[in-house]
Protein backbone atom coordinates (compact mmCIF):
# COMPACT_ATOMS: atom_id res chain seq x y z
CA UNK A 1 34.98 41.93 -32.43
CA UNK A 2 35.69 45.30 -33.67
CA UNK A 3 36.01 48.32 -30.54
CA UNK A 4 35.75 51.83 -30.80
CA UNK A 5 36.91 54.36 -28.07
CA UNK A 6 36.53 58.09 -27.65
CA UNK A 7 40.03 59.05 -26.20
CA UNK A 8 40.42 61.97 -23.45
CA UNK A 9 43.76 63.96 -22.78
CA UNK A 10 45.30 63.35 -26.60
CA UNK A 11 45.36 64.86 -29.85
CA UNK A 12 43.96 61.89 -31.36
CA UNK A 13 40.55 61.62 -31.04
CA UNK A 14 38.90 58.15 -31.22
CA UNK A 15 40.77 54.58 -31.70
CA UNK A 16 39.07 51.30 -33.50
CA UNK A 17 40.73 48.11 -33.06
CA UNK A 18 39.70 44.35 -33.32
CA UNK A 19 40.23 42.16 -30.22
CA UNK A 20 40.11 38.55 -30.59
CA UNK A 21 40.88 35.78 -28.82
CA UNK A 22 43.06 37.95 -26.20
CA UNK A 23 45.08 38.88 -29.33
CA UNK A 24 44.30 43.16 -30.72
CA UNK A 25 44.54 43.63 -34.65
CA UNK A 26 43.45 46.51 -37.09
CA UNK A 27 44.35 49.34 -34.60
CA UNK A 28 43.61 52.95 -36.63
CA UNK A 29 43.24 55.96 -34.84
CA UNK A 30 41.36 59.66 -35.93
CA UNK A 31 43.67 62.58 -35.11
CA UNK A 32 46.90 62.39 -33.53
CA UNK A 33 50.69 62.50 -35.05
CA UNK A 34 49.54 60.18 -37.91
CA UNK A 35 53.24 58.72 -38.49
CA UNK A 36 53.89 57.59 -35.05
CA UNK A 37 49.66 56.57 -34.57
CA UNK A 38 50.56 53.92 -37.76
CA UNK A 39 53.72 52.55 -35.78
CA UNK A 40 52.30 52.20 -32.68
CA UNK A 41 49.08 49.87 -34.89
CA UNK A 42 51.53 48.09 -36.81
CA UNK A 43 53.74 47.72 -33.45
CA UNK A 44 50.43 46.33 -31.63
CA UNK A 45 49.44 44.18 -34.53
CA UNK A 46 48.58 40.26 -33.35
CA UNK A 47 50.03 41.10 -30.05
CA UNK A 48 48.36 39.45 -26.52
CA UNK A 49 45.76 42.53 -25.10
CA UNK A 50 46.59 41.80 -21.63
CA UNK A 51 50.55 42.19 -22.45
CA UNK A 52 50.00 45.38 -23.98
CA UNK A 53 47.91 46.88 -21.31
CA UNK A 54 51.20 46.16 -19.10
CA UNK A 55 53.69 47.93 -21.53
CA UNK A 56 51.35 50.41 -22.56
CA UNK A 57 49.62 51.78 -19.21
CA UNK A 58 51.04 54.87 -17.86
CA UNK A 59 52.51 56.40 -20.77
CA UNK A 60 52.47 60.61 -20.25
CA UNK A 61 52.92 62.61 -23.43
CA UNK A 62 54.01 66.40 -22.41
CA UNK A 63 52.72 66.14 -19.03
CA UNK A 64 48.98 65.38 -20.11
CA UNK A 65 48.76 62.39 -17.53
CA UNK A 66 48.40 60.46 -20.74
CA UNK A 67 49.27 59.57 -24.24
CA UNK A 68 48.01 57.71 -27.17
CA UNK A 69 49.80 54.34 -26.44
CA UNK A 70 47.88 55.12 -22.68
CA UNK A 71 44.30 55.35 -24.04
CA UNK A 72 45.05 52.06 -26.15
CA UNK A 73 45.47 50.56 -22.96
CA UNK A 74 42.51 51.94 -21.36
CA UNK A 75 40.79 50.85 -24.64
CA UNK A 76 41.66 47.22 -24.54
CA UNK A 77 40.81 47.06 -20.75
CA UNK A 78 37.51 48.30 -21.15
CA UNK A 79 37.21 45.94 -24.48
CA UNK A 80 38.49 43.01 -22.18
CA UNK A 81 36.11 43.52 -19.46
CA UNK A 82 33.17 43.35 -21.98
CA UNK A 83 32.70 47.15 -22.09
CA UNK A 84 32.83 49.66 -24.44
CA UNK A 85 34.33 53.45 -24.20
């Protein structure tokens, strides 16, 4: 099933990902550093959601409180519990 999520506190705006079967795919975001946005998708690719909540949770990016890699996390939470952001 294909997510979408308005991000808060990063220069990207909005990331769309697929979650299946516990495992995320197709991770693009809109805005951001475009270079390091496509490494952190292609990083993420076919990996378990729940394992990269734990690795990606918490990341700050110049003190914002939060980073791209951290709203992915939030994303895939709210995905997991059935929500959407």
């Amino acid at each position: 099933m294909t997510h979408t999520y308005r991000t808060r506190g990063t220069c990207s705006k909005q990331i769309t990902f697929d979650l299946n079967d516990g495992i995320v795919s197709n991770v693009s975001f809109v805005g951001g550093c475009n270079g390091n946005l496509q490494g952190v998708g292609r990083l993420v690719e076919g990996q378990k959601a729940e394992e990269l909540v734990a690795k990606l949770k918490g990341i700050n990016c110049g003190g914002k409180g939060t980073s791209c890699p951290d709203q992915l996390a939030r994303a895939i939470e709210i995905a997991l519990a059935g929500k959407e952001g």
